[in-house]
C-alpha atoms as a PDB file:
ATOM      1  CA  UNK A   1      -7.802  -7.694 -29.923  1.00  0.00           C
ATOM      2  CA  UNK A   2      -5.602  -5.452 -28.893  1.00  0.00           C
ATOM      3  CA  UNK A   3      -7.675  -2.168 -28.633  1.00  0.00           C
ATOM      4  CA  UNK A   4     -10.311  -4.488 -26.927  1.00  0.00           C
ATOM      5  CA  UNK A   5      -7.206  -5.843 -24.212  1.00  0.00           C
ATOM      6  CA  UNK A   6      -6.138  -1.908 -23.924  1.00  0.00           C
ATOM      7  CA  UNK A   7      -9.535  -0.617 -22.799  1.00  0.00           C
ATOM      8  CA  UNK A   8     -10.321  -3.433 -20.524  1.00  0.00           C
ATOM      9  CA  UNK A   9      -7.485  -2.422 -19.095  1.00  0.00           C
ATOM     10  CA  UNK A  10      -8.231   1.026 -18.686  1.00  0.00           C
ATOM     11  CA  UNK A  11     -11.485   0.273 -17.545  1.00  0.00           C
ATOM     12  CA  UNK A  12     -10.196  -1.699 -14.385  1.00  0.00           C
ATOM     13  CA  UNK A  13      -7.583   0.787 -13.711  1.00  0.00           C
ATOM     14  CA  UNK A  14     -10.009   3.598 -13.550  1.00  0.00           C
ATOM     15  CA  UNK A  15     -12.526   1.607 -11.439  1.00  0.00           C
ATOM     16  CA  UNK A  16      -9.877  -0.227  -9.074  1.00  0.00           C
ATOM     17  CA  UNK A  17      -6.435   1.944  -8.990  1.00  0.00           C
ATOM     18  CA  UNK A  18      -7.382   5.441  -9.893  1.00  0.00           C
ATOM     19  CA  UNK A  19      -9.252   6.334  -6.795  1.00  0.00           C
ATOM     20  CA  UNK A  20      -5.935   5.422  -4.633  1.00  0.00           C
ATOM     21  CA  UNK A  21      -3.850   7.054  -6.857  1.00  0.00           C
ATOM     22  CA  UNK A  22      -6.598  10.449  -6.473  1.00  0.00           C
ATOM     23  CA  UNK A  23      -5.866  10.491  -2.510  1.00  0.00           C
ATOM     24  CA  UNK A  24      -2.228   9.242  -2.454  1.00  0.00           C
ATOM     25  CA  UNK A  25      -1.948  12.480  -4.958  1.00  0.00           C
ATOM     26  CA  UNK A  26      -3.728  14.625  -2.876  1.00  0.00           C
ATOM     27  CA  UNK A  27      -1.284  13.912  -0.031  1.00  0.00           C
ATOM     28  CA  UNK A  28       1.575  14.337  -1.679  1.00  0.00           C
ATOM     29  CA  UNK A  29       0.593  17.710  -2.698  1.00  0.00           C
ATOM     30  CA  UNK A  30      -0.582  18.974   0.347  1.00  0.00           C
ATOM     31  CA  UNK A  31       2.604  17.961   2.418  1.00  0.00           C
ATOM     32  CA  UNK A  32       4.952  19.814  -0.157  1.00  0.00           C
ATOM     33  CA  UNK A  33       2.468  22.974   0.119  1.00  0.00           C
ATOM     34  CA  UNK A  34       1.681  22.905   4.010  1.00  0.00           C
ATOM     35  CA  UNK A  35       4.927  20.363   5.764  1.00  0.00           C
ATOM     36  CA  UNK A  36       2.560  18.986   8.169  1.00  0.00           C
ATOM     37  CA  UNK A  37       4.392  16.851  11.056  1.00  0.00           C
ATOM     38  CA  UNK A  38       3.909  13.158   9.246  1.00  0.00           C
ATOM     39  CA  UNK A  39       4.974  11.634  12.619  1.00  0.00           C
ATOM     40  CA  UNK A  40       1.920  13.265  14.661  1.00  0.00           C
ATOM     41  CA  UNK A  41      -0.241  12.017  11.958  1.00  0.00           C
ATOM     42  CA  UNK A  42       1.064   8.767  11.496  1.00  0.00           C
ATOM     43  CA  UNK A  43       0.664   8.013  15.445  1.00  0.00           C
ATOM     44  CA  UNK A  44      -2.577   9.066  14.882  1.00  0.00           C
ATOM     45  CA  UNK A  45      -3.167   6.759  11.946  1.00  0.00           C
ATOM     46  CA  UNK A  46      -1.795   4.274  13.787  1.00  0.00           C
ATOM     47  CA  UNK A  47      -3.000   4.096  17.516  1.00  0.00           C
ATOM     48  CA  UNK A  48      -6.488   5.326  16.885  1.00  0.00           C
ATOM     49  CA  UNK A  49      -7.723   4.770  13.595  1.00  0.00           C
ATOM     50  CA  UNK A  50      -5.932   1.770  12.594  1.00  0.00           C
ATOM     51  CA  UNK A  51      -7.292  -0.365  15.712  1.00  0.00           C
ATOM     52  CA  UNK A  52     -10.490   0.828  15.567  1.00  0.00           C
ATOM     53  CA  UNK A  53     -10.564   0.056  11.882  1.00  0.00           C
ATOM     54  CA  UNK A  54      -9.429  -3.552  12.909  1.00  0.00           C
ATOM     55  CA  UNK A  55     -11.527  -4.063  15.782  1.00  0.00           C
ATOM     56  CA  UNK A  56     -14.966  -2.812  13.752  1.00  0.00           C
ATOM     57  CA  UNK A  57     -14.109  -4.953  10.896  1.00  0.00           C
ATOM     58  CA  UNK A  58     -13.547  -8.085  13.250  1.00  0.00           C
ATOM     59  CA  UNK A  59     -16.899  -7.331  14.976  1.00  0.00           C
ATOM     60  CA  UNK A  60     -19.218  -6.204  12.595  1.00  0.00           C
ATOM     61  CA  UNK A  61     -18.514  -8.785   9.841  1.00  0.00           C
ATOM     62  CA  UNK A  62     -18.845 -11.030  12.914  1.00  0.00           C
ATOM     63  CA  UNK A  63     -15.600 -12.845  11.991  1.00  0.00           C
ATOM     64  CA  UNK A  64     -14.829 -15.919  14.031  1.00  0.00           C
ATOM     65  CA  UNK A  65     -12.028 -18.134  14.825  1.00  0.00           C
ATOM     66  CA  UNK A  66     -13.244 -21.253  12.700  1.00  0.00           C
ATOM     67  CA  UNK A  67     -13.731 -18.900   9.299  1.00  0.00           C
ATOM     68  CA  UNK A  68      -9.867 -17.986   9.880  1.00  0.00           C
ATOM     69  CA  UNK A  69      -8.103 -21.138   9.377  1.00  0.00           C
ATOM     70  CA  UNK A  70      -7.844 -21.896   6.246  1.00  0.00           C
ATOM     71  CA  UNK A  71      -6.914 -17.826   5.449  1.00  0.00           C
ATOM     72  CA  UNK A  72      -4.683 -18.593   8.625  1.00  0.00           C
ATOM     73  CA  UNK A  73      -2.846 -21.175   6.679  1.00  0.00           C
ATOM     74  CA  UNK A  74      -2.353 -19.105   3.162  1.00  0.00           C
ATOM     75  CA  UNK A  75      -1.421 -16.315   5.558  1.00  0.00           C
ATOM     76  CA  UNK A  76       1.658 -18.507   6.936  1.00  0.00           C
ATOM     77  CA  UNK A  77       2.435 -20.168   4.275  1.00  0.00           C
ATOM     78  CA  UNK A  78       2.964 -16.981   2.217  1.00  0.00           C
ATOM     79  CA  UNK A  79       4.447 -14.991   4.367  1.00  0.00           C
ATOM     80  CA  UNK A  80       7.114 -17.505   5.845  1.00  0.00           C
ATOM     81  CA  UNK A  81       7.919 -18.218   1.855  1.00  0.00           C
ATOM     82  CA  UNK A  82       8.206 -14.658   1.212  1.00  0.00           C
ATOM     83  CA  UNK A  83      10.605 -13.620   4.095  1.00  0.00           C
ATOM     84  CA  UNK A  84      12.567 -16.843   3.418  1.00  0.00           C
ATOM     85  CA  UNK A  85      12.739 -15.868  -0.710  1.00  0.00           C
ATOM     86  CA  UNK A  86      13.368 -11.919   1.242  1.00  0.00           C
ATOM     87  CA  UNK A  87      16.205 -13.485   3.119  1.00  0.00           C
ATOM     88  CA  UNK A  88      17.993 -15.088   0.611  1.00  0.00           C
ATOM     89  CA  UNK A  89      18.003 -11.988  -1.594  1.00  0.00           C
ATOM     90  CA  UNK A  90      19.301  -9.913   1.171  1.00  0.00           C
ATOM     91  CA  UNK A  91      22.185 -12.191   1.513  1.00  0.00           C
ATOM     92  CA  UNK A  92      23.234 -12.534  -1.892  1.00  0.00           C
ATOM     93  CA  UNK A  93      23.092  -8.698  -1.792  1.00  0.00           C
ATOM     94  CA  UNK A  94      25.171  -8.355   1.475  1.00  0.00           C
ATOM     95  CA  UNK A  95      22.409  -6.327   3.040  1.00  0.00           C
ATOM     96  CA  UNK A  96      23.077  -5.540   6.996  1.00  0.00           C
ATOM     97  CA  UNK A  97      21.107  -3.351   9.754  1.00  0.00           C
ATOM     98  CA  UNK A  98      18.174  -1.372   8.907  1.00  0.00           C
ATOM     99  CA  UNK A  99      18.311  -2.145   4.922  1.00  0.00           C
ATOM    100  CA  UNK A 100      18.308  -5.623   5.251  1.00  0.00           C
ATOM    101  CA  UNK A 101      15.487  -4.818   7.923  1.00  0.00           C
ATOM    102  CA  UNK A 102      13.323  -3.246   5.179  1.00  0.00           C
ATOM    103  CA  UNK A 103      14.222  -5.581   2.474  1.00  0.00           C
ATOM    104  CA  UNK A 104      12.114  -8.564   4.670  1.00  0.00           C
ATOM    105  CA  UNK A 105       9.800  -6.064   5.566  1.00  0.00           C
ATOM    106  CA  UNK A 106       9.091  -4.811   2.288  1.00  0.00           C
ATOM    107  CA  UNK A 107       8.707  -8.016   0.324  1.00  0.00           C
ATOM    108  CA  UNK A 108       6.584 -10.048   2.648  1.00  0.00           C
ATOM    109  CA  UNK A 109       4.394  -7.350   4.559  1.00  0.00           C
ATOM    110  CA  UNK A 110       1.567  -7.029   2.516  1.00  0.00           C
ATOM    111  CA  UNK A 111      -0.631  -3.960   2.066  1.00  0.00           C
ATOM    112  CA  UNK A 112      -3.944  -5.969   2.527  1.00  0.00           C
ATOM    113  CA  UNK A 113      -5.498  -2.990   4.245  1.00  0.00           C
ATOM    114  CA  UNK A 114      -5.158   1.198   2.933  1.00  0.00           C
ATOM    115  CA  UNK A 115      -4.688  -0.245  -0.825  1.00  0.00           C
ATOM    116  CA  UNK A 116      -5.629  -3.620  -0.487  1.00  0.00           C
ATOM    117  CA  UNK A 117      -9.791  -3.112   1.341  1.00  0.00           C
ATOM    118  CA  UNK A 118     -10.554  -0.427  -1.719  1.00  0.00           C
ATOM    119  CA  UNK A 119      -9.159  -2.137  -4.295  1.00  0.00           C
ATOM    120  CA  UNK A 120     -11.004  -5.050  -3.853  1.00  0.00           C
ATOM    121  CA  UNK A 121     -14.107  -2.808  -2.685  1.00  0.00           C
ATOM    122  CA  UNK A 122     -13.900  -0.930  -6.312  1.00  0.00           C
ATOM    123  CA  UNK A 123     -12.489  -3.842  -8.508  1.00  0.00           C
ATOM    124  CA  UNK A 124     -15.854  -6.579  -7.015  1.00  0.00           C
ATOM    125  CA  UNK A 125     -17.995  -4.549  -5.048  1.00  0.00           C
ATOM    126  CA  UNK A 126     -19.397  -4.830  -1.488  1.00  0.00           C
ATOM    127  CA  UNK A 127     -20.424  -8.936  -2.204  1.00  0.00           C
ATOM    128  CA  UNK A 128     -16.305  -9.060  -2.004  1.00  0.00           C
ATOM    129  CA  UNK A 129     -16.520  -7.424   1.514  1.00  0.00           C
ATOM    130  CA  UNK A 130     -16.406 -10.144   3.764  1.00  0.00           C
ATOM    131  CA  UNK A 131     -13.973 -12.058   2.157  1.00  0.00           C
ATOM    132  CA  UNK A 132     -11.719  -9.007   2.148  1.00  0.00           C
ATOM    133  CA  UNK A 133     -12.134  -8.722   5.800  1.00  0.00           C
ATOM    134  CA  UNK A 134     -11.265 -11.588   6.750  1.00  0.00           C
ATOM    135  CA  UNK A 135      -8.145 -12.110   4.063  1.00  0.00           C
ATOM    136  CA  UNK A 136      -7.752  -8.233   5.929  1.00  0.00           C
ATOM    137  CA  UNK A 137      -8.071  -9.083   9.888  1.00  0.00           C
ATOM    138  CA  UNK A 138      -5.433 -12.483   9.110  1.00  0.00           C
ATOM    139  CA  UNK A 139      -2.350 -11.047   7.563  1.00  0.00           C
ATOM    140  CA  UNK A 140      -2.664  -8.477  10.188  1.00  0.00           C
ATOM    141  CA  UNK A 141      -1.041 -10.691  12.241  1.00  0.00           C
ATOM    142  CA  UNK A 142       2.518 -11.059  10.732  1.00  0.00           C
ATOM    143  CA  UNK A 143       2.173  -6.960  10.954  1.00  0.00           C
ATOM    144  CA  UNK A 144       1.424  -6.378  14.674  1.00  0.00           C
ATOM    145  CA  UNK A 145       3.755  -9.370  15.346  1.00  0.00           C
ATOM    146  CA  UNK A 146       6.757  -9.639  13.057  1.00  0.00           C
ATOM    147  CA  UNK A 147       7.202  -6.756  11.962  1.00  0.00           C
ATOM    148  CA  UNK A 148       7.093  -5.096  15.291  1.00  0.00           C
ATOM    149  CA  UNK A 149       9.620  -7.842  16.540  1.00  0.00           C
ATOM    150  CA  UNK A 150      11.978  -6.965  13.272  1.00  0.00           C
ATOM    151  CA  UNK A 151      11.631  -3.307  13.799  1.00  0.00           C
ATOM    152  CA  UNK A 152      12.058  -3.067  17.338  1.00  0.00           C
ATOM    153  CA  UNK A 153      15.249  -2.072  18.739  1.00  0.00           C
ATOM    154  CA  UNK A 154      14.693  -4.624  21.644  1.00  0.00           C
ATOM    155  CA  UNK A 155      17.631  -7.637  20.984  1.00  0.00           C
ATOM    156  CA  UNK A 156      15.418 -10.139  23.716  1.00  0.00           C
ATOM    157  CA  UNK A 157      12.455 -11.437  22.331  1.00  0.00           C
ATOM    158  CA  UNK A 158      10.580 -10.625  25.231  1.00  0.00           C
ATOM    159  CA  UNK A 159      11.438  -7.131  25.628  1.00  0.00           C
ATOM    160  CA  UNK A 160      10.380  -6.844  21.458  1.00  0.00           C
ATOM    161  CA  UNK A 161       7.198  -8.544  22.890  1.00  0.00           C
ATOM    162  CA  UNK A 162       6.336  -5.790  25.712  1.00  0.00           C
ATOM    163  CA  UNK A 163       6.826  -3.676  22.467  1.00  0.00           C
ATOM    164  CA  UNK A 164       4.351  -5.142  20.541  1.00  0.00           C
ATOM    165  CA  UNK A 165       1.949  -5.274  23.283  1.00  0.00           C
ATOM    166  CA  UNK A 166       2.216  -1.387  23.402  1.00  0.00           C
ATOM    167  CA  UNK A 167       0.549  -1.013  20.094  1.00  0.00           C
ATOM    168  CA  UNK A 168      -3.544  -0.478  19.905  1.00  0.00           C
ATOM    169  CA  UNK A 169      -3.624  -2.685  17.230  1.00  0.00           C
ATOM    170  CA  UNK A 170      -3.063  -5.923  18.775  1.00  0.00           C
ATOM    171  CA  UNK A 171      -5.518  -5.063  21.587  1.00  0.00           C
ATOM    172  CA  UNK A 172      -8.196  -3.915  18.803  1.00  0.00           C
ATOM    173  CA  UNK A 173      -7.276  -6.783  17.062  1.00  0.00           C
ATOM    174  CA  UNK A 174      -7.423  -9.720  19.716  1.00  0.00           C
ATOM    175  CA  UNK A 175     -10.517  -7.621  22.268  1.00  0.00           C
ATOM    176  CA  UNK A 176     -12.606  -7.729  18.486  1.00  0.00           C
ATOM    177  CA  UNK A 177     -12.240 -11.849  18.174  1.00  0.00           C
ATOM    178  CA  UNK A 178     -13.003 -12.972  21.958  1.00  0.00           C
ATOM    179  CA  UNK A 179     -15.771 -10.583  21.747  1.00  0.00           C
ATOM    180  CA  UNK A 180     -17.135 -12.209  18.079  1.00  0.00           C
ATOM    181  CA  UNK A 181     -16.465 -15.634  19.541  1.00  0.00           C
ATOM    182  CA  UNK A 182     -18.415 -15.081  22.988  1.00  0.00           C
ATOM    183  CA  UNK A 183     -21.341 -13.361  20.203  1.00  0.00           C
ATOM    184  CA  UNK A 184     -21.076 -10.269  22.428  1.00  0.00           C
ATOM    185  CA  UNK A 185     -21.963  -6.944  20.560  1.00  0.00           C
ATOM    186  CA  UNK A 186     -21.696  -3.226  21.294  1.00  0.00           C
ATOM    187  CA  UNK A 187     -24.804  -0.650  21.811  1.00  0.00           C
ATOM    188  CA  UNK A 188     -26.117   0.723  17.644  1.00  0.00           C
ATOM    189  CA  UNK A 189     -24.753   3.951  18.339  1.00  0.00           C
ATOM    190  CA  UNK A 190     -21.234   2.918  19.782  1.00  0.00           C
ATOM    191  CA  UNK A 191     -21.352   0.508  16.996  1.00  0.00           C
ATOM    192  CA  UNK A 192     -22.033   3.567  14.379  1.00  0.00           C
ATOM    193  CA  UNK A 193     -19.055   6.080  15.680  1.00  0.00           C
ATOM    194  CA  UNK A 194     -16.711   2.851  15.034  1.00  0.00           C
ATOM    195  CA  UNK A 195     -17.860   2.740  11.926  1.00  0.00           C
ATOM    196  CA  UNK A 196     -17.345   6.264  10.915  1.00  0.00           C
ATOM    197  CA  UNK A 197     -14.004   6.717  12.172  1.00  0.00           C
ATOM    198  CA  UNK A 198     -13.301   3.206  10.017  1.00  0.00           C
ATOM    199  CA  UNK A 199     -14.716   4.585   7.280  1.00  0.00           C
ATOM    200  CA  UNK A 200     -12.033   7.409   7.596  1.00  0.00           C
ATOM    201  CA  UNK A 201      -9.488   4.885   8.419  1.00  0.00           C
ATOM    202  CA  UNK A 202      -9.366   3.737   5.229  1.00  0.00           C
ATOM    203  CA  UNK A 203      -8.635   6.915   3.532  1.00  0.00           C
ATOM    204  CA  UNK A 204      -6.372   8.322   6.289  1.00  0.00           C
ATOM    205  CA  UNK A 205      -3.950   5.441   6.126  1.00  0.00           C
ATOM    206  CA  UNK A 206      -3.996   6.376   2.217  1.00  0.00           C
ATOM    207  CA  UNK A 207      -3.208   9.808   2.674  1.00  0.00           C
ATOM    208  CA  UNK A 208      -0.465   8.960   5.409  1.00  0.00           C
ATOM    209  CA  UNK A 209       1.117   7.013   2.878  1.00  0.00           C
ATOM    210  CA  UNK A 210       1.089   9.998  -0.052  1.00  0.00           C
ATOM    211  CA  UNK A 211       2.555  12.553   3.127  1.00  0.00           C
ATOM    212  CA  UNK A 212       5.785   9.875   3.634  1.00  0.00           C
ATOM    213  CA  UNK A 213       5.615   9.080  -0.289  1.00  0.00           C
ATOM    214  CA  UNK A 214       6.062  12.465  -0.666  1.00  0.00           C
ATOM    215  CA  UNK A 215       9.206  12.968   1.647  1.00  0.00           C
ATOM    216  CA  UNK A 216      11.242  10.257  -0.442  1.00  0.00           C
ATOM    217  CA  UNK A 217      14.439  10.805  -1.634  1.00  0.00           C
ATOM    218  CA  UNK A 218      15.550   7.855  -3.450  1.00  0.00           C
ATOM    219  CA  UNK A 219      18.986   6.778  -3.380  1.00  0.00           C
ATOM    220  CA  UNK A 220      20.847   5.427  -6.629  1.00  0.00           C
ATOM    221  CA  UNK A 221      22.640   2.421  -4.613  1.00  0.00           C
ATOM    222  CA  UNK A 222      19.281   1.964  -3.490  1.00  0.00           C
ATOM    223  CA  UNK A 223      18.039   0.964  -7.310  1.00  0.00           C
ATOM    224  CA  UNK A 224      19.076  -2.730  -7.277  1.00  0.00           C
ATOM    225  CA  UNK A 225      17.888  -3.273  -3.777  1.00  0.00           C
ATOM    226  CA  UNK A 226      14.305  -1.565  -4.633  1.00  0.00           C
ATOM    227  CA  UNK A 227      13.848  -3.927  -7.996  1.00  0.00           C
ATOM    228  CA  UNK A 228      14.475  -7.148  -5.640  1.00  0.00           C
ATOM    229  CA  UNK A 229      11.850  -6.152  -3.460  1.00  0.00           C
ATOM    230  CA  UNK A 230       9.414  -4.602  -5.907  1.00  0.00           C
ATOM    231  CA  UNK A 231       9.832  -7.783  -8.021  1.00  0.00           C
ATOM    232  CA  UNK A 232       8.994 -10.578  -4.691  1.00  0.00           C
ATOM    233  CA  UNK A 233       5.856  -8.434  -4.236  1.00  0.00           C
ATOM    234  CA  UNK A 234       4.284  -7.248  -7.343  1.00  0.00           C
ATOM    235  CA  UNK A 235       5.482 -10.754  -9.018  1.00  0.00           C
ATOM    236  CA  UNK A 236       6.497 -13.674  -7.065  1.00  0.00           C
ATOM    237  CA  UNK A 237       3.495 -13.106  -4.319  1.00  0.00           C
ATOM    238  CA  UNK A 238       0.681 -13.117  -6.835  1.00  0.00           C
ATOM    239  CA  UNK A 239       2.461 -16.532  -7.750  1.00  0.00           C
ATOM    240  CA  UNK A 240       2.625 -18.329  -4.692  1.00  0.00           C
ATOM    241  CA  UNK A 241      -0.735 -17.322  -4.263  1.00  0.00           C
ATOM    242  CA  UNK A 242      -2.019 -18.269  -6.936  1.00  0.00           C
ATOM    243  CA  UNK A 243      -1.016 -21.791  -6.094  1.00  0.00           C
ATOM    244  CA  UNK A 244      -1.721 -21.770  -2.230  1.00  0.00           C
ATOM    245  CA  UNK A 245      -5.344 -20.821  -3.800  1.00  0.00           C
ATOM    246  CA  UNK A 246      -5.147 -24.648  -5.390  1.00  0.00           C
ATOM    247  CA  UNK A 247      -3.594 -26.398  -2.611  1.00  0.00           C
ATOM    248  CA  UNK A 248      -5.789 -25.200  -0.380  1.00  0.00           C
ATOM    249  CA  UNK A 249      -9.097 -25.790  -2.372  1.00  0.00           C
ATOM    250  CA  UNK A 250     -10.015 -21.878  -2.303  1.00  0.00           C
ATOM    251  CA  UNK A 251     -12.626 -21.335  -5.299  1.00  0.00           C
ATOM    252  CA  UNK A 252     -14.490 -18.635  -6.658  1.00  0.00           C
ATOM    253  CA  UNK A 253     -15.036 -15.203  -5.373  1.00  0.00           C
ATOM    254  CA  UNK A 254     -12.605 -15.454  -2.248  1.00  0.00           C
ATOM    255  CA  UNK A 255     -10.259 -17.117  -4.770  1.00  0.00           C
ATOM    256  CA  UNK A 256     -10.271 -13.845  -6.407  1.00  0.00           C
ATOM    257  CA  UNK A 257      -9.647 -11.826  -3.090  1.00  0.00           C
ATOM    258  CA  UNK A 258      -6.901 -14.024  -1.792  1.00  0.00           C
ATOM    259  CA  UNK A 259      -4.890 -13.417  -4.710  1.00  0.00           C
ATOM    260  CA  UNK A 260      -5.586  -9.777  -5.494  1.00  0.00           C
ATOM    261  CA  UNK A 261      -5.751  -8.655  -1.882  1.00  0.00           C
ATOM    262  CA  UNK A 262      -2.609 -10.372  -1.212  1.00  0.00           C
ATOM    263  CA  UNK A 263      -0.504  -8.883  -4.450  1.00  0.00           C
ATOM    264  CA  UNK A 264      -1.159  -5.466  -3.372  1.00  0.00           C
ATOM    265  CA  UNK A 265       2.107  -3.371  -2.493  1.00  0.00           C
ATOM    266  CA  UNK A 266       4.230  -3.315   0.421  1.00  0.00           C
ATOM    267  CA  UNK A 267       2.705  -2.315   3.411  1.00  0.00           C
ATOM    268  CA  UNK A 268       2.595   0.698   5.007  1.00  0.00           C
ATOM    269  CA  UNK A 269       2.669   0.019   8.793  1.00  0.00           C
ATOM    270  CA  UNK A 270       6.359  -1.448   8.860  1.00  0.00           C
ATOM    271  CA  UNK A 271       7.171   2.056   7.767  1.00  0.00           C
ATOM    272  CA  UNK A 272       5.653   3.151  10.334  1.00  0.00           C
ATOM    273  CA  UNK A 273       7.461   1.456  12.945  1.00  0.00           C
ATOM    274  CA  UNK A 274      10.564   2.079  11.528  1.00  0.00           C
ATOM    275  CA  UNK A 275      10.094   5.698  12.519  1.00  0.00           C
ATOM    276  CA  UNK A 276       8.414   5.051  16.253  1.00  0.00           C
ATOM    277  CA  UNK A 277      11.667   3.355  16.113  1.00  0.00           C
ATOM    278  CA  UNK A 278      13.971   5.217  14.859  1.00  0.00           C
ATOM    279  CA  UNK A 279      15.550   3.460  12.248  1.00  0.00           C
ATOM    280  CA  UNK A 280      16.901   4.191   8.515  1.00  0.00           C
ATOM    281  CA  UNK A 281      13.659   4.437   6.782  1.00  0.00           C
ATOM    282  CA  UNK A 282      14.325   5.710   3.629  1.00  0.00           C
ATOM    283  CA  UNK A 283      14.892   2.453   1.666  1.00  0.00           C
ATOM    284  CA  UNK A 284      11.646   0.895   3.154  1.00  0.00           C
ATOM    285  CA  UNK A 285       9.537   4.517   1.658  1.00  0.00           C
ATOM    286  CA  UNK A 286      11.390   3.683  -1.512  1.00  0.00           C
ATOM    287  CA  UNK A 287      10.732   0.609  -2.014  1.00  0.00           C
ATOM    288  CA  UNK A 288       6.692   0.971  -0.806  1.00  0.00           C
ATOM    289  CA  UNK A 289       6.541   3.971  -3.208  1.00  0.00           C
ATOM    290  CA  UNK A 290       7.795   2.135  -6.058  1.00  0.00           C
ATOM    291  CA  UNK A 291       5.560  -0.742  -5.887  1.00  0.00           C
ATOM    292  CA  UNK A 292       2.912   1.613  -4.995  1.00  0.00           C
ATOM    293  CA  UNK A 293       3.423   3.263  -8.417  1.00  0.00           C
ATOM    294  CA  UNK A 294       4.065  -0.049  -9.990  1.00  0.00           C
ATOM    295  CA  UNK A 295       0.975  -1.889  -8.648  1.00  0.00           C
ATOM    296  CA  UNK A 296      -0.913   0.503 -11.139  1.00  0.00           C
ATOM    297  CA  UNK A 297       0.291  -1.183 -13.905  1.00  0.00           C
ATOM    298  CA  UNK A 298       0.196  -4.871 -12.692  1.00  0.00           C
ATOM    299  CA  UNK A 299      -2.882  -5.088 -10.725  1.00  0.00           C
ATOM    300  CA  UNK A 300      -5.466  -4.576 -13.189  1.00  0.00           C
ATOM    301  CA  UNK A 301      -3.750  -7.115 -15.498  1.00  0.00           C
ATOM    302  CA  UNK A 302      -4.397  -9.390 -12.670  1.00  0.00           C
ATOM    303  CA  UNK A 303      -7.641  -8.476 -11.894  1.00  0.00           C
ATOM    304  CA  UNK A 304      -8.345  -8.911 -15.544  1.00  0.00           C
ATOM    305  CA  UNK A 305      -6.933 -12.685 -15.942  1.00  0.00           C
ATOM    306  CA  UNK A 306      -8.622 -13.713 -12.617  1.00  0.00           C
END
């Protein structure tokens, strides 16, 4: 039984994790050979590739406002009991500033996208796709909103909006839906180049996140803090969604998705506003490389139960 559990294991791992692991590897090395300027890249990652990413994925799996409710509502849900579970835990450990900052950020922002789109691409195939992209396109929301609003240095709300209104994303994000709603496409070969620089997308976020992975120099007062965070993603999210699943009558294949998509590690992007920003962002690298490195271990045990 147990050699049988082991290599079930190891077969989901290889199929699911290790190709993430191959470019997040390939990253790291490269940035302690060459020191490429991570910010330049990340801007790239972020204000061309990212939106495009969102916007093709919004039009071309023609995703519309009525097939996002329900994924609207685990979305809130989840996230609002997340940042409130985040909260608490940054209280009881005193946190101020920046660290507390990328405690909430850590815990609840969820890396549905560069780890979470091939994961569930290599762990179900491509009859998981649309599920993924819509699971993909929602909790991009709380990551072009909140997080931008938490990271920004702006104290009114308003100016944090203007700030948040300055990222591609939103715009890629909200031009995609009005145009899937109003059943308005875009000319094959405009269509095409989208989908070739979202094809890249994918892997660039990945390798953006081995360059910054690889810059991390963990702190040892940072240890407690990092096992709070690590354990409201990788262990108290699958939970919660795992029961939002049941409450909200979600069956079968996108049952599946929901929950793996969603117990993925901590997202990259907030990382990436704390530098536009910045801030202190070396607890918020730790803390996404740790349950980066951890989420090899305890996704495929998932993936395996479900």
């Amino acid at each position: 039984m147990f050699y049988y559990e082991s290599m079930e294991y190891l077969v989901v791992f290889n199929k699911s994790i290790l190709p993430i692991i191959t470019i997040i590897s390939i990253a790291f090395v490269y940035n302690k050979l060459f020191k490429p300027d991570i910010v330049q890249i990340a801007s790239v990652a972020l204000n061309v590739f990212a939106p495009i990413m969102v916007f093709y994925s919004v039009l071309n799996n023609k995703i519309t406002l009525s097939e996002l409710f329900k994924p609207f509502i685990f979305m809130f849900v989840l996230t609002a009991a997340l940042m409130l579970i985040a909260f608490m835990a940054s209280t009881a450990l005193k946190l101020k500033g920046d660290n507390k900052i990328s405690l909430l950020l850590a815990s609840s922002m969820i890396n549905v996208g560069n780890f979470g789109l091939p994961l569930i691409y290599f762990a179900y195939s491509k009859s998981a796709i649309a599920y993924s992209m819509i699971y993909f396109v929602i909790f991009n929301i709380p990551l072009i909103t909140v997080a931008i609003y938490l990271t920004s240095r702006e104290n009114n709300p308003l100016d944090a909006l203007k700030d948040m209104l300055k990222m591609p994303i939103f715009y890629g994000f909200v031009v995609a839906i009005i145009m899937a709603e109003a059943n308005i496409g875009l000319p094959k070969s405009i269509l095409k180049g989208f989908g070739l620089m979202n094809s890249g997308a994918i892997a660039l976020l990945v390798f953006v996140l081995g360059l910054q992975l690889s810059n991390i120099k963990p702190k040892v007062n940072f240890i407690g803090i990092i096992a709070v965070a690590v354990f409201i993603r990788l262990v108290i999210s699958p939970a919660i969604s795992y029961l939002l699943t049941g409450v909200l009558d979600i069956r079968g294949l996108e049952r599946s998705v929901s929950i793996v998509q969603t117990s993925t590690p901590s997202a990259l992007l907030p990382l990436m506003y704390m530098i536009k920003f910045k801030r202190e962002s070396h607890l918020i690298a730790a803390i996404i490389f740790t349950s980066t490195l951890l989420a090899g271990l305890t996704l495929p045990v998932l993936i395996g139960i479900l």
